[in-house]
PDB file of N, CA and C in Angstrom:
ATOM      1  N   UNK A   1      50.266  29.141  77.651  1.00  0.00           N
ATOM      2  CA  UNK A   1      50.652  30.395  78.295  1.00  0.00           C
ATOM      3  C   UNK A   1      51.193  31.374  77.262  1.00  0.00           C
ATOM      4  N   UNK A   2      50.960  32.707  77.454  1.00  0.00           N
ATOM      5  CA  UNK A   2      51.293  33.665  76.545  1.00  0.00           C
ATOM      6  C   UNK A   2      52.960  33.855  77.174  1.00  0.00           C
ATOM      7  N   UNK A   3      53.749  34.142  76.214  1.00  0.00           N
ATOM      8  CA  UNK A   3      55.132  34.496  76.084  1.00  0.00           C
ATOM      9  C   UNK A   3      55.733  35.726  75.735  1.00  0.00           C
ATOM     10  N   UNK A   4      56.116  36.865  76.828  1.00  0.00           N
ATOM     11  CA  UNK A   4      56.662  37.770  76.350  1.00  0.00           C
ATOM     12  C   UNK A   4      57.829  37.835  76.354  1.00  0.00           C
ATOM     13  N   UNK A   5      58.624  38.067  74.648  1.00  0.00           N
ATOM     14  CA  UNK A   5      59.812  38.521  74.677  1.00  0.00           C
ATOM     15  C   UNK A   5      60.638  39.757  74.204  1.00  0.00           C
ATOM     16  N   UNK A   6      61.428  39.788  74.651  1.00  0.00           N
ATOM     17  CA  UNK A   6      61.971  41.395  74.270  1.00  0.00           C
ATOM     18  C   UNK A   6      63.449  40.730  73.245  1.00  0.00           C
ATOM     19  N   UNK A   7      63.270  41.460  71.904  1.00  0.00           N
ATOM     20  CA  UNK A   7      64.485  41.028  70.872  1.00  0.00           C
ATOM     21  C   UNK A   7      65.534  41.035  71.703  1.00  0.00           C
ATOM     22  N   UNK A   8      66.164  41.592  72.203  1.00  0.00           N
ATOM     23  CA  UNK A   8      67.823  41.940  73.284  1.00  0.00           C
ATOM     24  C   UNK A   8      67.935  41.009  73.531  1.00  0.00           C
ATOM     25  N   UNK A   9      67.050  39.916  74.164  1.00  0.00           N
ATOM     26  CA  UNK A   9      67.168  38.594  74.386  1.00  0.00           C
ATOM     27  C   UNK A   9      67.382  37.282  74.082  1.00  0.00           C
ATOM     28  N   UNK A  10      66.474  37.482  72.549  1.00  0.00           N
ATOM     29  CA  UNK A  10      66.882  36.392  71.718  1.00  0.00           C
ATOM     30  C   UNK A  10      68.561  36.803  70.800  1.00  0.00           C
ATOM     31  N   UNK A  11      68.867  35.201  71.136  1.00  0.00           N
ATOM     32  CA  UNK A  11      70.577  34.994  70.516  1.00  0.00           C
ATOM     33  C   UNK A  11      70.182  35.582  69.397  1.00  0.00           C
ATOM     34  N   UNK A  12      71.531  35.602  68.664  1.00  0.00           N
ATOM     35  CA  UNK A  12      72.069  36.314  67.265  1.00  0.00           C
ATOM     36  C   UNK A  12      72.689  35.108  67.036  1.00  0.00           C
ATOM     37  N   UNK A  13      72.021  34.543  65.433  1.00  0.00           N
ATOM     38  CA  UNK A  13      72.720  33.748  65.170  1.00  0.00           C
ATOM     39  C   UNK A  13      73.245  34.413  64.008  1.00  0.00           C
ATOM     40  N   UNK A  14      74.977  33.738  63.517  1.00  0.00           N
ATOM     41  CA  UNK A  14      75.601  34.471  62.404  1.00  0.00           C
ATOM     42  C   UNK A  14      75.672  33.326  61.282  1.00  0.00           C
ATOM     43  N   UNK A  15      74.901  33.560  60.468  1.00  0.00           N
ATOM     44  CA  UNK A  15      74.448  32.762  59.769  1.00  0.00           C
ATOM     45  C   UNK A  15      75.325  32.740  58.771  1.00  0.00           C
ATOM     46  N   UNK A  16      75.948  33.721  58.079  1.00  0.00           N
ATOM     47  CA  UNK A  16      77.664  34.302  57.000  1.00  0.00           C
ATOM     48  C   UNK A  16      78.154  35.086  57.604  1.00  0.00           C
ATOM     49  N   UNK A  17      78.983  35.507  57.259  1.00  0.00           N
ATOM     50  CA  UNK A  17      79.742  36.614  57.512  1.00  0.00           C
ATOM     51  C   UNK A  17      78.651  37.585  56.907  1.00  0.00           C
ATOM     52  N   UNK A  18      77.854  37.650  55.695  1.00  0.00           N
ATOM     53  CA  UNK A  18      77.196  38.926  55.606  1.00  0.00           C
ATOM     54  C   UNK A  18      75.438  38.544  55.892  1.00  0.00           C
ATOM     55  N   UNK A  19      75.112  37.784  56.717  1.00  0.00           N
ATOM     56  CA  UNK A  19      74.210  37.340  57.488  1.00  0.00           C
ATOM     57  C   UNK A  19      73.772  36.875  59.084  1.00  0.00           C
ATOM     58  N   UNK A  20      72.765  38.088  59.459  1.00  0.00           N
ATOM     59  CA  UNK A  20      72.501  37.064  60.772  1.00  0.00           C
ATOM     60  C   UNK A  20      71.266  37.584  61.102  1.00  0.00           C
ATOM     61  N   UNK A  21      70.179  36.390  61.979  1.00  0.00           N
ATOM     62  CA  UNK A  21      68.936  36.316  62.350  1.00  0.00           C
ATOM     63  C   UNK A  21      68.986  35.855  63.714  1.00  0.00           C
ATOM     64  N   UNK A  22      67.905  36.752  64.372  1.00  0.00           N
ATOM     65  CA  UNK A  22      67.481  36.134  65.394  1.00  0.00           C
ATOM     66  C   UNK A  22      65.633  35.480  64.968  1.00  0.00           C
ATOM     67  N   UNK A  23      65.629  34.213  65.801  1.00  0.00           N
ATOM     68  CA  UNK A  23      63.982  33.805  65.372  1.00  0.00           C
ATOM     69  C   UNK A  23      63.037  33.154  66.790  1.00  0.00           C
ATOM     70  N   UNK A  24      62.106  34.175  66.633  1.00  0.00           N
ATOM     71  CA  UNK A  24      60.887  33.873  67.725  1.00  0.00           C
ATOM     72  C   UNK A  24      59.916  32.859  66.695  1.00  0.00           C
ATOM     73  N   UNK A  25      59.488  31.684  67.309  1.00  0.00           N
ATOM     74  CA  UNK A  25      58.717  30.806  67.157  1.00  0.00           C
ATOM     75  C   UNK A  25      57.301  29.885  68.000  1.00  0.00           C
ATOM     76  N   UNK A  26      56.320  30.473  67.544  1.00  0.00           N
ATOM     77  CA  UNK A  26      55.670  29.476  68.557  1.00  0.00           C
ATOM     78  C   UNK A  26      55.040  28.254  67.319  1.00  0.00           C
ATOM     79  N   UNK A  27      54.217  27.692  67.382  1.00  0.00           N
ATOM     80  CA  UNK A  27      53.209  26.620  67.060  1.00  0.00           C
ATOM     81  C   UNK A  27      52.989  26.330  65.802  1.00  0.00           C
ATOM     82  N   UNK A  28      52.788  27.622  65.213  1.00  0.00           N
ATOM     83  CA  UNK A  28      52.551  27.309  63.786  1.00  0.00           C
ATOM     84  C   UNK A  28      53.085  28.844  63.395  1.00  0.00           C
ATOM     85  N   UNK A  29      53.537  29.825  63.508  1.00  0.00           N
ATOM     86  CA  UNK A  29      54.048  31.076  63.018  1.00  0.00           C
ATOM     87  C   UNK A  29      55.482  31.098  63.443  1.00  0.00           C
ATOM     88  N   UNK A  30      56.436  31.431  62.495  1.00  0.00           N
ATOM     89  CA  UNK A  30      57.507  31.912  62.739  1.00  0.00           C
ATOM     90  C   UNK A  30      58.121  33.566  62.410  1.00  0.00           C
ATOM     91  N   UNK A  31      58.682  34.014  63.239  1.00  0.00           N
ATOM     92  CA  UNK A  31      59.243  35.749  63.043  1.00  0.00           C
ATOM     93  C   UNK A  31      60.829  35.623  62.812  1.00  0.00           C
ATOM     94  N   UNK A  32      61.454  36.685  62.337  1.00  0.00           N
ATOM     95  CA  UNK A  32      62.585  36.305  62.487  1.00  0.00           C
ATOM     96  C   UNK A  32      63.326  38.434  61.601  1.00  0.00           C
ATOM     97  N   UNK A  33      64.081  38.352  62.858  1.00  0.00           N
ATOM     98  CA  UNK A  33      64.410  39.794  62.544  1.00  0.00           C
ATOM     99  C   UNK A  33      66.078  39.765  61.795  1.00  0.00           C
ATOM    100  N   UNK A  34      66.299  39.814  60.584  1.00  0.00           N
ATOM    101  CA  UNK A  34      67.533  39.930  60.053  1.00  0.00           C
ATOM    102  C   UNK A  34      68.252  40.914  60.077  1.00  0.00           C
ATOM    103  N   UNK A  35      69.582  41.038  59.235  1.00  0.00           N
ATOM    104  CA  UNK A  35      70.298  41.682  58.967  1.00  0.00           C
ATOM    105  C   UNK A  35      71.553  41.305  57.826  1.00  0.00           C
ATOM    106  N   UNK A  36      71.415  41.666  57.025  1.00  0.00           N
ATOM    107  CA  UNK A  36      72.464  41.365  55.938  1.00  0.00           C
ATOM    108  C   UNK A  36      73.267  42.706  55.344  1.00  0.00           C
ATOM    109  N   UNK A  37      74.286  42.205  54.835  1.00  0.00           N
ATOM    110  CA  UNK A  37      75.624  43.425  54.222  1.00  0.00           C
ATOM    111  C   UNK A  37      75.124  43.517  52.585  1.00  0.00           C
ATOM    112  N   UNK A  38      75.042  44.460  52.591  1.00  0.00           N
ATOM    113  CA  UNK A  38      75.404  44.888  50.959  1.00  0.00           C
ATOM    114  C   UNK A  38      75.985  43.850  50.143  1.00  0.00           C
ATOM    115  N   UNK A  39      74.812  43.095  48.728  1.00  0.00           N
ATOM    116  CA  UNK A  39      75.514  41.961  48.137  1.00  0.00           C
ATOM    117  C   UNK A  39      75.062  41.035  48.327  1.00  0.00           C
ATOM    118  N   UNK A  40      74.587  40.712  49.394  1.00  0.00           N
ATOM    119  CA  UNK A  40      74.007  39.743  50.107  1.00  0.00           C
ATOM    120  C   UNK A  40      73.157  38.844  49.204  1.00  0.00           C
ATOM    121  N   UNK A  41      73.227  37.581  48.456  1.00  0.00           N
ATOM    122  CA  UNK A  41      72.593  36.729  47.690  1.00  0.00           C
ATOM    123  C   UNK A  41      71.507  35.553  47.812  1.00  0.00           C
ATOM    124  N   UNK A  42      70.016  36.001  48.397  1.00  0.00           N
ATOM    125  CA  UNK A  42      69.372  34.741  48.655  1.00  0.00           C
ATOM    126  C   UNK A  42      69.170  34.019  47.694  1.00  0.00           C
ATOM    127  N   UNK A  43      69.504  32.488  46.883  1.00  0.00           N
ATOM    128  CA  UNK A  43      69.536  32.601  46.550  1.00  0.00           C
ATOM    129  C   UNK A  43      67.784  31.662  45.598  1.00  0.00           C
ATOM    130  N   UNK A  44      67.663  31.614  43.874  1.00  0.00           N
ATOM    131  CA  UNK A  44      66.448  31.046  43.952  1.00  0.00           C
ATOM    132  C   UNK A  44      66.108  29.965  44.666  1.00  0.00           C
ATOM    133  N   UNK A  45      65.046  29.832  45.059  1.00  0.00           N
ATOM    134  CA  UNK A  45      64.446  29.184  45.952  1.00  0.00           C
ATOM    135  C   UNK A  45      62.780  28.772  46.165  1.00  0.00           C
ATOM    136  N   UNK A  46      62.151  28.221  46.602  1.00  0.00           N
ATOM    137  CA  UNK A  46      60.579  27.806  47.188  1.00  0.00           C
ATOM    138  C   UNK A  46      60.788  27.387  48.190  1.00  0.00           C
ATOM    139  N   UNK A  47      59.465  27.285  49.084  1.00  0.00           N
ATOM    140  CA  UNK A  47      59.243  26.630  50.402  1.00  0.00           C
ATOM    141  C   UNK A  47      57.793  26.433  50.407  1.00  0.00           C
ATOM    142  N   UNK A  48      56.921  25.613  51.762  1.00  0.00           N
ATOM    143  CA  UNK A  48      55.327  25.463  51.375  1.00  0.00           C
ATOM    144  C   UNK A  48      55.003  26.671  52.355  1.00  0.00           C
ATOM    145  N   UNK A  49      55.712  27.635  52.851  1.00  0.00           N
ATOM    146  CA  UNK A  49      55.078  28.988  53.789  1.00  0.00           C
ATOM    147  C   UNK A  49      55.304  29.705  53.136  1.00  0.00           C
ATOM    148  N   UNK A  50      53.839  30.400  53.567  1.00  0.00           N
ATOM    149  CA  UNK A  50      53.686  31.601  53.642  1.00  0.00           C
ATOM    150  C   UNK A  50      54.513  32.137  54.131  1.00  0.00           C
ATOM    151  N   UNK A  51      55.256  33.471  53.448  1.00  0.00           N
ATOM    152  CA  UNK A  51      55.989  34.757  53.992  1.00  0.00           C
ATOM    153  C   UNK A  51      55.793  35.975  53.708  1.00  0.00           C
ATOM    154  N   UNK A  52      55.380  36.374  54.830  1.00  0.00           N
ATOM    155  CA  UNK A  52      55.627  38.301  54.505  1.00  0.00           C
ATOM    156  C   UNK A  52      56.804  38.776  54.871  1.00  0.00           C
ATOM    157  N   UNK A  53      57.623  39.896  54.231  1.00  0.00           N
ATOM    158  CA  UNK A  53      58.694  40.539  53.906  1.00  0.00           C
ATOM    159  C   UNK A  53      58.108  41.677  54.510  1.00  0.00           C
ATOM    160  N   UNK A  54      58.833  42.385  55.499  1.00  0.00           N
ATOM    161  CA  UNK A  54      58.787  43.723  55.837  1.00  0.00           C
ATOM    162  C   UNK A  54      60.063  44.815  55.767  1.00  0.00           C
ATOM    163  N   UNK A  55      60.684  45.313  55.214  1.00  0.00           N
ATOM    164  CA  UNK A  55      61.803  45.879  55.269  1.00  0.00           C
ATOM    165  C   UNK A  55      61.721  47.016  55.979  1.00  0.00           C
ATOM    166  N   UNK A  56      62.668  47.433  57.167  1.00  0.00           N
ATOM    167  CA  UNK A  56      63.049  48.471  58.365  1.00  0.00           C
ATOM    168  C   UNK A  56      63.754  49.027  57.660  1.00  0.00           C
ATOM    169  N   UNK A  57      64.919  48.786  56.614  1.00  0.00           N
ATOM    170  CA  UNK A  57      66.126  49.854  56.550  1.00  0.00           C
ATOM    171  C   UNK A  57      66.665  49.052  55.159  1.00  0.00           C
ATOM    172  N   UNK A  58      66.850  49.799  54.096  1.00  0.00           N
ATOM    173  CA  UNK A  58      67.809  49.008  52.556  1.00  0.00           C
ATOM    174  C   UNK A  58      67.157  49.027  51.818  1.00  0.00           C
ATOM    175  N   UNK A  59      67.333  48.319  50.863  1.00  0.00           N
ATOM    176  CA  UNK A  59      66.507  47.929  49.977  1.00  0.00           C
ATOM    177  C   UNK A  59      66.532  46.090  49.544  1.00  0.00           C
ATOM    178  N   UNK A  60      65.823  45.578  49.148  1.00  0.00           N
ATOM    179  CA  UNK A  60      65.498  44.060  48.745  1.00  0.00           C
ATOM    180  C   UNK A  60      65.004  44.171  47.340  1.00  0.00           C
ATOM    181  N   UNK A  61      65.997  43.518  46.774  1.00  0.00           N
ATOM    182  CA  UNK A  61      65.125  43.623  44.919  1.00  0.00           C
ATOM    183  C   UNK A  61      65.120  41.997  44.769  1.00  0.00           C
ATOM    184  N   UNK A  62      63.676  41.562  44.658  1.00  0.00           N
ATOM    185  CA  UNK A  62      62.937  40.098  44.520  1.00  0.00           C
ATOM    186  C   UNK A  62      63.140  39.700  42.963  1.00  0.00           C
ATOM    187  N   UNK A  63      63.236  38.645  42.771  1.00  0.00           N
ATOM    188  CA  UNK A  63      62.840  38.081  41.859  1.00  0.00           C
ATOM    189  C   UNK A  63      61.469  36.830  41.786  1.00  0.00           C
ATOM    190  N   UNK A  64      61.090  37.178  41.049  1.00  0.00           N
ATOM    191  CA  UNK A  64      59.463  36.144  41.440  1.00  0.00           C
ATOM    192  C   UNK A  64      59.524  35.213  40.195  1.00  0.00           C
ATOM    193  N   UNK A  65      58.786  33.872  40.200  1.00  0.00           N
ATOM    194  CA  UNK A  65      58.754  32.661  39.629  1.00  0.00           C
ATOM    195  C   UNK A  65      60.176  32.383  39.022  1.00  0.00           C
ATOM    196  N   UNK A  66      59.892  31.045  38.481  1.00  0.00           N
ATOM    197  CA  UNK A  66      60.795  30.255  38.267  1.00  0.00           C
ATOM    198  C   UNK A  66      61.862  30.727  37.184  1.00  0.00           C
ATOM    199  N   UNK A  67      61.373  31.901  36.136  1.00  0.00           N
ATOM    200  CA  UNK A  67      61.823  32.237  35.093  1.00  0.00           C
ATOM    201  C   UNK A  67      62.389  33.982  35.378  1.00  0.00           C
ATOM    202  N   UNK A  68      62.184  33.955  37.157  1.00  0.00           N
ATOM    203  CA  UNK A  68      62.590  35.183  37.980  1.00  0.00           C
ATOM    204  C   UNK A  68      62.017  36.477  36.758  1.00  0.00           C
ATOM    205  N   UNK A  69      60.782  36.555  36.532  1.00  0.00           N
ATOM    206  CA  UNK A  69      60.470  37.505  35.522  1.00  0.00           C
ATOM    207  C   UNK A  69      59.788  38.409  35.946  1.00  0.00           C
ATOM    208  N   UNK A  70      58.856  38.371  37.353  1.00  0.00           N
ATOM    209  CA  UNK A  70      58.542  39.250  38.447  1.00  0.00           C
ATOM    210  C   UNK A  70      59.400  40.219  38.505  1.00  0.00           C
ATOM    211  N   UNK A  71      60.133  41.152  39.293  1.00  0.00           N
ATOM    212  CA  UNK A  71      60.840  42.060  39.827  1.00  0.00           C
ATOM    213  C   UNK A  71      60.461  43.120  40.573  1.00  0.00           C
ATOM    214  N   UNK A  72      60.451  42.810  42.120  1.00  0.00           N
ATOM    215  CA  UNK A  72      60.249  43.907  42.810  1.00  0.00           C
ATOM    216  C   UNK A  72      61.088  44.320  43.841  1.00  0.00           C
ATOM    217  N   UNK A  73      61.331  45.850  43.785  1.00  0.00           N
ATOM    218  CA  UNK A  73      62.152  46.346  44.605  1.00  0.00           C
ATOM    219  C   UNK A  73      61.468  46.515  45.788  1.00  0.00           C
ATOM    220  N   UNK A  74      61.884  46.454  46.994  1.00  0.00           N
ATOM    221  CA  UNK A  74      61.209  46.403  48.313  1.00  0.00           C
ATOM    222  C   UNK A  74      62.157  47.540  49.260  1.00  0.00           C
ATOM    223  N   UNK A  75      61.369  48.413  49.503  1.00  0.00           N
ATOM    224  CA  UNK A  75      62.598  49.298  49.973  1.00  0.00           C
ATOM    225  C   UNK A  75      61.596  49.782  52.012  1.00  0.00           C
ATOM    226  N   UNK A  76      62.799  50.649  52.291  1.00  0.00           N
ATOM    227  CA  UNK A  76      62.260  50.568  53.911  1.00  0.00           C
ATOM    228  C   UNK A  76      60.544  51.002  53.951  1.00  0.00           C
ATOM    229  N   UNK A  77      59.864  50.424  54.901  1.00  0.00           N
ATOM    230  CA  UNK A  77      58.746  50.676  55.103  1.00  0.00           C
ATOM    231  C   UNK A  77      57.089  49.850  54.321  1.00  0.00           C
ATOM    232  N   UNK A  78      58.004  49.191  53.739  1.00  0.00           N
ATOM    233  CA  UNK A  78      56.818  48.297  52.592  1.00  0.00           C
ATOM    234  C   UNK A  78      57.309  46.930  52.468  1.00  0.00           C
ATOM    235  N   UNK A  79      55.859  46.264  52.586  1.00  0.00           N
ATOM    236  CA  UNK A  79      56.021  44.986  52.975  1.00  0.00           C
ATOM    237  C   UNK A  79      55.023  44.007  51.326  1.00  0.00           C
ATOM    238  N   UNK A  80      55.759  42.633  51.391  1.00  0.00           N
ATOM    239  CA  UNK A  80      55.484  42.342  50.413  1.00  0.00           C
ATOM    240  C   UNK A  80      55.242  40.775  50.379  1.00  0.00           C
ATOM    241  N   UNK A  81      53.956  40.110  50.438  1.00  0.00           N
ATOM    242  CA  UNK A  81      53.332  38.680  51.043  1.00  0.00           C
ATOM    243  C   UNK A  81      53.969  37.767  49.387  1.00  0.00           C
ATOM    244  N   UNK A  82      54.374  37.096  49.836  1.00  0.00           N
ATOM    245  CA  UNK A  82      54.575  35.366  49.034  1.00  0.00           C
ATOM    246  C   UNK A  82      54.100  34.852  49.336  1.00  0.00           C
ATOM    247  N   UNK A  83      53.405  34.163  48.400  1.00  0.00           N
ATOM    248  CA  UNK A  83      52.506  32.571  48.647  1.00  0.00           C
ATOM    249  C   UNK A  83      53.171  31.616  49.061  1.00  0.00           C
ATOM    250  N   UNK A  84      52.402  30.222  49.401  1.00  0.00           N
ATOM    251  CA  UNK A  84      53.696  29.380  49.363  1.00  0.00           C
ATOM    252  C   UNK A  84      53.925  28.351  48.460  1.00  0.00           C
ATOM    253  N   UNK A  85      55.370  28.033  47.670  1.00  0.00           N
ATOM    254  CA  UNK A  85      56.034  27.692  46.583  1.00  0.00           C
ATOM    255  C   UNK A  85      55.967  28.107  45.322  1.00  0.00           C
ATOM    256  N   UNK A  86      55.927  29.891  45.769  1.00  0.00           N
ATOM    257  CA  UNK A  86      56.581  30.742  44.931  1.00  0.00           C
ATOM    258  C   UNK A  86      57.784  30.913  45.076  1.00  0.00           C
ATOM    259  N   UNK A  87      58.516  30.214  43.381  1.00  0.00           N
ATOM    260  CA  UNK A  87      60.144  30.577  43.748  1.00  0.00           C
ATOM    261  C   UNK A  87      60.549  32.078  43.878  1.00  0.00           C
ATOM    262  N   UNK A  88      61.467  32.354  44.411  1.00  0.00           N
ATOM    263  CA  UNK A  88      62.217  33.702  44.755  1.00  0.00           C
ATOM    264  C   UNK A  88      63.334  34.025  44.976  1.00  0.00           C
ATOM    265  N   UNK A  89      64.015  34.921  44.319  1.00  0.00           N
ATOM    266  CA  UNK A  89      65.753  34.907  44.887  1.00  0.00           C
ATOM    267  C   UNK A  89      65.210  36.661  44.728  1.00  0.00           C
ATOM    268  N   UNK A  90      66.482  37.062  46.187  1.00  0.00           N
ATOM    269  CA  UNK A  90      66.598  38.167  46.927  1.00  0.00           C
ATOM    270  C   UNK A  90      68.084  38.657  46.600  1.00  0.00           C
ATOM    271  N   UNK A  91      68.043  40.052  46.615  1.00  0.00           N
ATOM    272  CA  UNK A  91      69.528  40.776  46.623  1.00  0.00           C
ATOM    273  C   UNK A  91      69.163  41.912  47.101  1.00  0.00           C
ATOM    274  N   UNK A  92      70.227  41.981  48.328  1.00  0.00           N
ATOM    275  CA  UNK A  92      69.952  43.134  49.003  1.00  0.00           C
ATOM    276  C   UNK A  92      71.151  44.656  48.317  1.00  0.00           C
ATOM    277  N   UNK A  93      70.374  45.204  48.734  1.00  0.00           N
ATOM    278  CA  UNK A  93      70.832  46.469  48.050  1.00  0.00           C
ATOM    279  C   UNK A  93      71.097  47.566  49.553  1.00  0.00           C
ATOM    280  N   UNK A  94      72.441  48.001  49.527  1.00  0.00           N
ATOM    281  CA  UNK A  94      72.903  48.613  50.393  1.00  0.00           C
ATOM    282  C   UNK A  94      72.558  47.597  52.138  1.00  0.00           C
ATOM    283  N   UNK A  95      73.126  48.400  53.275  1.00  0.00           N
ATOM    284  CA  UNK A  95      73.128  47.049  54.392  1.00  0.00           C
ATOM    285  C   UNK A  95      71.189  46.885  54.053  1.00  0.00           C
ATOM    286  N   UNK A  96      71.110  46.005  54.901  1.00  0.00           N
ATOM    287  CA  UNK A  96      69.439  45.836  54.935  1.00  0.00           C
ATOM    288  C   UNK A  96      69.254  45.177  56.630  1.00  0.00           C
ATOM    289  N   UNK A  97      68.285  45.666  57.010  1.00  0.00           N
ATOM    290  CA  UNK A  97      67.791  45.340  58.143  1.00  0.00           C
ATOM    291  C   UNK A  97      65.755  45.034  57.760  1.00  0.00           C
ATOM    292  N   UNK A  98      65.377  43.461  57.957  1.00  0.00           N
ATOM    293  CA  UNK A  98      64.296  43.102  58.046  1.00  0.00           C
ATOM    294  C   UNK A  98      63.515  41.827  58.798  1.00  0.00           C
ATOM    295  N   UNK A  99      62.171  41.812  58.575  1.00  0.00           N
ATOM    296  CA  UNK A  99      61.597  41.250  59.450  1.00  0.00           C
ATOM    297  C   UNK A  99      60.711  40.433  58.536  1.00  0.00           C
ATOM    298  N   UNK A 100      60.567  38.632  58.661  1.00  0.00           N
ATOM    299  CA  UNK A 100      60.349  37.960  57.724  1.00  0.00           C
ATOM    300  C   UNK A 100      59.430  37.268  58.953  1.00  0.00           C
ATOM    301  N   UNK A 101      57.932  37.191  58.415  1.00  0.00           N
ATOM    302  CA  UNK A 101      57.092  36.202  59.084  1.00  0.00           C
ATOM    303  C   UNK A 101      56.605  34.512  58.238  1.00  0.00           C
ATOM    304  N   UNK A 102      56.403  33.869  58.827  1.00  0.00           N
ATOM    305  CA  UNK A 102      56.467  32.380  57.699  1.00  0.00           C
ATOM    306  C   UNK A 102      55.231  32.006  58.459  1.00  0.00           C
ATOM    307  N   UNK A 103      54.357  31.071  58.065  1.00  0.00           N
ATOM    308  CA  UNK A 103      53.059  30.241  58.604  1.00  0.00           C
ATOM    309  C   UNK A 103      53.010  28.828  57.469  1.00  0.00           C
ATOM    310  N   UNK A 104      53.366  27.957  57.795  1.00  0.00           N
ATOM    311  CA  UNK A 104      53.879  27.465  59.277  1.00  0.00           C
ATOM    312  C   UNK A 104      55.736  27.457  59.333  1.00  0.00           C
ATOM    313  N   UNK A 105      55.751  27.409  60.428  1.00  0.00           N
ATOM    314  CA  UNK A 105      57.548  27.443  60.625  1.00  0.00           C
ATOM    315  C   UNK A 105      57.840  26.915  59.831  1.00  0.00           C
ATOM    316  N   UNK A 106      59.405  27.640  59.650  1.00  0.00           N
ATOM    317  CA  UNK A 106      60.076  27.223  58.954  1.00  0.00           C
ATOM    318  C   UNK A 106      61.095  26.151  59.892  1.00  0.00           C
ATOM    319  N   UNK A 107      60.544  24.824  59.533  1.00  0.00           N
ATOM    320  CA  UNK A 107      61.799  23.502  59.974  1.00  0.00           C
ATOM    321  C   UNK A 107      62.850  23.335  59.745  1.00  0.00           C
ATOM    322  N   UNK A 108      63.111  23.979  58.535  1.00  0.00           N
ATOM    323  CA  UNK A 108      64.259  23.770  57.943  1.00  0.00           C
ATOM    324  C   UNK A 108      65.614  24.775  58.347  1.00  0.00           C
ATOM    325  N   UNK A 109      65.058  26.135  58.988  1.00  0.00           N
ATOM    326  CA  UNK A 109      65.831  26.899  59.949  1.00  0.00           C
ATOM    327  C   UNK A 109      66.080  26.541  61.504  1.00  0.00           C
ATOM    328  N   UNK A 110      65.051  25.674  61.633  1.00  0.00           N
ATOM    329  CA  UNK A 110      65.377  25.449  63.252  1.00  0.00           C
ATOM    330  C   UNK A 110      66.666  23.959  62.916  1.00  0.00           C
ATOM    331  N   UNK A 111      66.446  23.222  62.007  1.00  0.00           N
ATOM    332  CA  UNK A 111      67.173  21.675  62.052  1.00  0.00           C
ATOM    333  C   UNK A 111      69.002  22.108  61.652  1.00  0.00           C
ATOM    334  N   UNK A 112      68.597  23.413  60.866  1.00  0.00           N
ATOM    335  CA  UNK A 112      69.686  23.502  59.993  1.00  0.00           C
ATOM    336  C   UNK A 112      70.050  23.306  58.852  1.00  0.00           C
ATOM    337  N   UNK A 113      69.055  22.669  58.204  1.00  0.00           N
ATOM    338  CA  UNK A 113      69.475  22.224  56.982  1.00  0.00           C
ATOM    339  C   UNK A 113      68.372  23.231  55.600  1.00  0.00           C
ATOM    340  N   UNK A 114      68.947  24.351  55.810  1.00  0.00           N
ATOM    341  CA  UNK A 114      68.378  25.588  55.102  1.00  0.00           C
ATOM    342  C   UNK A 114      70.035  26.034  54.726  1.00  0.00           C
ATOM    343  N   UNK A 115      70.797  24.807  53.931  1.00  0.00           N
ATOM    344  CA  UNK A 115      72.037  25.116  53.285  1.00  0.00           C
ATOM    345  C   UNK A 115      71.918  25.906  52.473  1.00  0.00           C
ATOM    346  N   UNK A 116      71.099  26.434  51.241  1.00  0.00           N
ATOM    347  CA  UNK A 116      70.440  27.050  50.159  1.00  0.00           C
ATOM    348  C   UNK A 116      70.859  28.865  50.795  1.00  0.00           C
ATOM    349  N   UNK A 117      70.943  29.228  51.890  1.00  0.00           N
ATOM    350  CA  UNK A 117      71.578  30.196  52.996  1.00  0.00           C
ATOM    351  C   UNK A 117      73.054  29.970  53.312  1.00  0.00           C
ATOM    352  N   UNK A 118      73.477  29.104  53.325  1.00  0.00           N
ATOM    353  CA  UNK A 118      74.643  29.156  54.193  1.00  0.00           C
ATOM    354  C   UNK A 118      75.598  28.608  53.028  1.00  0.00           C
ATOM    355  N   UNK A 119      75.643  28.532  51.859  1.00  0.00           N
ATOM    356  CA  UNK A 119      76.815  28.313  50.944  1.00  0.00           C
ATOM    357  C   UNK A 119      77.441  29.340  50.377  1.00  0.00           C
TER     358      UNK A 119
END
């Protein structure tokens, strides 16, 4: 069955004090609409999904591979695809409001144990 939802609906989870996501999931795609404070440190990292980065509002300055020698600034309105187990660490620049798609879910956000976030 098809599933319509309206964001207002899905919880807010507060993931830090300068983090929080809500996440729609079906089968094999995950969405997930953020929000982080100025400062905000993802930090390096890989996973085996695919993610596209869409930024609504801020800016996001990426770091790409392992030797973070990539560098891209991601600012509102432009979106920016990762492979999967490309490392990456994120710093948001001023508040940021965005929208992160993954294929296949991310497990490790639904179980909890996506500590690599929450330290």
């Amino acid at each position: 069955m098809v599933n319509k939802i309206h964001w207002d609906t899905v919880p807010t989870e507060q993931v830090t004090p300068k983090m929080e996501r809500k996440i729609v999931y079906g089968e094999n795609v995950m969405i997930a609409r953020m929000k982080f404070k100025d400062g905000f440190l993802v930090p390096l990292h890989s996973h085996i999904n695919e993610q596209i980065t869409q930024v609504i509002s801020g800016t996001i300055r990426f770091w790409f591979g392992a030797d973070k020698a990539q560098v891209v600034d991601l600012n509102a309105g432009e979106v920016v695809v990762i492979p999967p187990n490309v490392p990456h660490e994120a710093l948001m620049i001023g508040d940021v409001e965005e929208v992160d798609t993954w294929a296949p879910i991310r497990e490790d956000w639904l179980d909890g144990t996506d500590t690599y976030l929450r330290e």
